[in-house]
N, C-alpha and C. Protein backbone atom coordinates (compact mmCIF):
# COMPACT_ATOMS: atom_id res chain seq x y z
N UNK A 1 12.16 -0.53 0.07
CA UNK A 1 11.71 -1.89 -0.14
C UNK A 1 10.20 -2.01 0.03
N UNK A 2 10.11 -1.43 1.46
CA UNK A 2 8.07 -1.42 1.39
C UNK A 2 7.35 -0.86 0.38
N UNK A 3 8.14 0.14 -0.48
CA UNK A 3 7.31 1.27 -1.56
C UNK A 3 7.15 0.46 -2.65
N UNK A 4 7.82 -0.66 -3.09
CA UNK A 4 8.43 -1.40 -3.88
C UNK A 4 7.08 -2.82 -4.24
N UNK A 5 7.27 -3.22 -2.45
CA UNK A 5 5.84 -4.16 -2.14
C UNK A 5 4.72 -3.45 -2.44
N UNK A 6 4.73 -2.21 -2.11
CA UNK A 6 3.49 -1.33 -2.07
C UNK A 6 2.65 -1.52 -3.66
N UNK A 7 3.75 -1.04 -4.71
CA UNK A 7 3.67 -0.63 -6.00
C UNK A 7 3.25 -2.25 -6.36
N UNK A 8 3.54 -3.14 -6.69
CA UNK A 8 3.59 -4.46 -6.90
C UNK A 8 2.24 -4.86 -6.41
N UNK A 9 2.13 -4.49 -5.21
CA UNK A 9 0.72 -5.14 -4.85
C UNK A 9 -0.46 -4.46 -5.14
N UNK A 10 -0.45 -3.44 -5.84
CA UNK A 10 -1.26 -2.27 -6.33
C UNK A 10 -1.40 -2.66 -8.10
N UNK A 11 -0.27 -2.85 -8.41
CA UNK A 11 -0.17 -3.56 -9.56
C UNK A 11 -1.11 -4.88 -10.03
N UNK A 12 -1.00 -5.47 -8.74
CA UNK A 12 -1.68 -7.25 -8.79
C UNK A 12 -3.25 -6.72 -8.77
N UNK A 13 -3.51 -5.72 -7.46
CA UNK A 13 -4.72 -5.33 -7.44
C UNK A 13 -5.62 -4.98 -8.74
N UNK A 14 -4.90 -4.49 -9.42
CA UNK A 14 -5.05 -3.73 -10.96
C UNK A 14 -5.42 -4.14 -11.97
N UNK A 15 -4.54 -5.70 -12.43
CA UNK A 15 -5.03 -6.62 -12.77
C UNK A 15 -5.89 -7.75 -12.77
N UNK A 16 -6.13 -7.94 -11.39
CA UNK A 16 -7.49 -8.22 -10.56
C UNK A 16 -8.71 -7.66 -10.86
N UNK A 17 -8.75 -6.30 -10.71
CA UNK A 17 -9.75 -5.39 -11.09
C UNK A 17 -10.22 -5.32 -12.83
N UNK A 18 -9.03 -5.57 -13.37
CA UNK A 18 -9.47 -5.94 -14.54
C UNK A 18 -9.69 -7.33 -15.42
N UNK A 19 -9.47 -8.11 -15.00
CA UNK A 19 -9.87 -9.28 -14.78
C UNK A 19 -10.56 -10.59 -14.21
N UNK A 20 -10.72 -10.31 -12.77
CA UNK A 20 -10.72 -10.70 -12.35
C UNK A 20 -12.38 -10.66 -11.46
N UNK A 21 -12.34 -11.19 -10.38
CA UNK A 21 -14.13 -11.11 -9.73
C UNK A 21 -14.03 -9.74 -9.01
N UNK A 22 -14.50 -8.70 -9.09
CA UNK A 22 -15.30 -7.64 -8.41
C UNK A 22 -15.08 -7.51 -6.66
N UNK A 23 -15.74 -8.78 -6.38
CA UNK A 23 -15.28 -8.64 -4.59
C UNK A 23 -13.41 -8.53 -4.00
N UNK A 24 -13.22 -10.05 -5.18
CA UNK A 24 -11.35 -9.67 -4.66
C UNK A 24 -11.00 -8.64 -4.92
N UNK A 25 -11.19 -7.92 -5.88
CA UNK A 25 -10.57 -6.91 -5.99
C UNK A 25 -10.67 -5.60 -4.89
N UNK A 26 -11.81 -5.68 -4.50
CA UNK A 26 -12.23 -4.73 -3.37
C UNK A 26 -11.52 -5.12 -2.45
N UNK A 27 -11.35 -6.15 -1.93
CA UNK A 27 -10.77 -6.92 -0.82
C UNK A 27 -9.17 -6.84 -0.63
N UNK A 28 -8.60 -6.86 -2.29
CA UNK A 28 -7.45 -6.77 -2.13
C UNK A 28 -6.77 -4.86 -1.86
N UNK A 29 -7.65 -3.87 -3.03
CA UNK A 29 -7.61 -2.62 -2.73
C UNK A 29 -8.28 -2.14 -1.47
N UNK A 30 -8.53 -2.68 -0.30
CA UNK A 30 -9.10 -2.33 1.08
C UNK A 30 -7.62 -2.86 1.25
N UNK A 31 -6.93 -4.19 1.34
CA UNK A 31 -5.35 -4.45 2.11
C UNK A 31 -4.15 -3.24 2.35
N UNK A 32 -4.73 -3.12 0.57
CA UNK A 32 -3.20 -2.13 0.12
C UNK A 32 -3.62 -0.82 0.65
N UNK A 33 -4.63 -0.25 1.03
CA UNK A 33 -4.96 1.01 1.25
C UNK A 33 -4.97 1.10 2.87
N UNK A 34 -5.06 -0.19 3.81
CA UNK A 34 -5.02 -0.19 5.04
C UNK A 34 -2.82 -0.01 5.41
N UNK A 35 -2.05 -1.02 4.10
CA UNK A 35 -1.11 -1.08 4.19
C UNK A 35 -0.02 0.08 3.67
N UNK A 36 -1.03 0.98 2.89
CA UNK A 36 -0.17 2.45 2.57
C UNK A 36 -0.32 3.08 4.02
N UNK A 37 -1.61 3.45 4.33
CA UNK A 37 -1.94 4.59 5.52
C UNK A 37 -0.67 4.09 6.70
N UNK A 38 -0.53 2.29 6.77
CA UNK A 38 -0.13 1.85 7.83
C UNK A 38 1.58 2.32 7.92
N UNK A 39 1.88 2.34 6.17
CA UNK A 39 3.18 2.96 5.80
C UNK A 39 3.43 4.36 6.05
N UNK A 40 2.75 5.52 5.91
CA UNK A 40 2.65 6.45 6.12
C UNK A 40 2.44 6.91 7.34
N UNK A 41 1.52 6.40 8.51
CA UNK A 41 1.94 6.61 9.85
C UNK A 41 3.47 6.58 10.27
N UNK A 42 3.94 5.14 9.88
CA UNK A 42 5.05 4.47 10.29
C UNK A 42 6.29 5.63 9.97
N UNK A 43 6.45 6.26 8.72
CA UNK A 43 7.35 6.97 8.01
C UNK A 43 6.73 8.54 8.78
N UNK A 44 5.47 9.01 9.13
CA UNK A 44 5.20 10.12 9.50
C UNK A 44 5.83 10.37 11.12
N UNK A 45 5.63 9.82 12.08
CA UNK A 45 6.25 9.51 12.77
C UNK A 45 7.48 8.87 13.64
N UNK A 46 8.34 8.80 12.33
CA UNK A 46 9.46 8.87 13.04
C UNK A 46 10.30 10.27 13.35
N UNK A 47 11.46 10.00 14.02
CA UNK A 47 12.19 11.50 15.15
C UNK A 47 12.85 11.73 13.49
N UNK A 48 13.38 13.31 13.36
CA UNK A 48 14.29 13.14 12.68
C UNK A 48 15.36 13.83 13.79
N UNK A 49 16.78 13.19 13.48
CA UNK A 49 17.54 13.65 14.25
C UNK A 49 18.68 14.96 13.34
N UNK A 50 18.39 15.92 13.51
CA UNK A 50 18.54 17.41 13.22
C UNK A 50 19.90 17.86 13.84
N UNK A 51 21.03 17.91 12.99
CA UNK A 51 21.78 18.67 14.54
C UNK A 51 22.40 20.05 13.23
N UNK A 52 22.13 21.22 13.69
CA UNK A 52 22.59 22.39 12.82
C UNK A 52 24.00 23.15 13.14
């Protein structure tokens, strides 16, 4: 579901960037890039539970 928000809001960014004013767009691709890394901690650190 977050990969989903992720893609979508990368999307909006995109169209922003091409349309749109120069600063939002920076503003909005600084969110999504604070909100991937923030995804990728989140998913890097979890346990996996392993039993062989």
């Amino acid at each position: 579901m977050e990969f989903t928000a992720l893609f979508l809001a990368i999307t909006i960014a995109l169209l922003v960037a091409w349309r749109g004013p120069r600063p939002v767009a920076i503003g909005l691709f600084a969110v999504i890039l604070i909100a991937c890394v923030a995804t990728l901690l989140h998913h890097a650190t979890d346990r996996l539970t392993l039993s062989f």
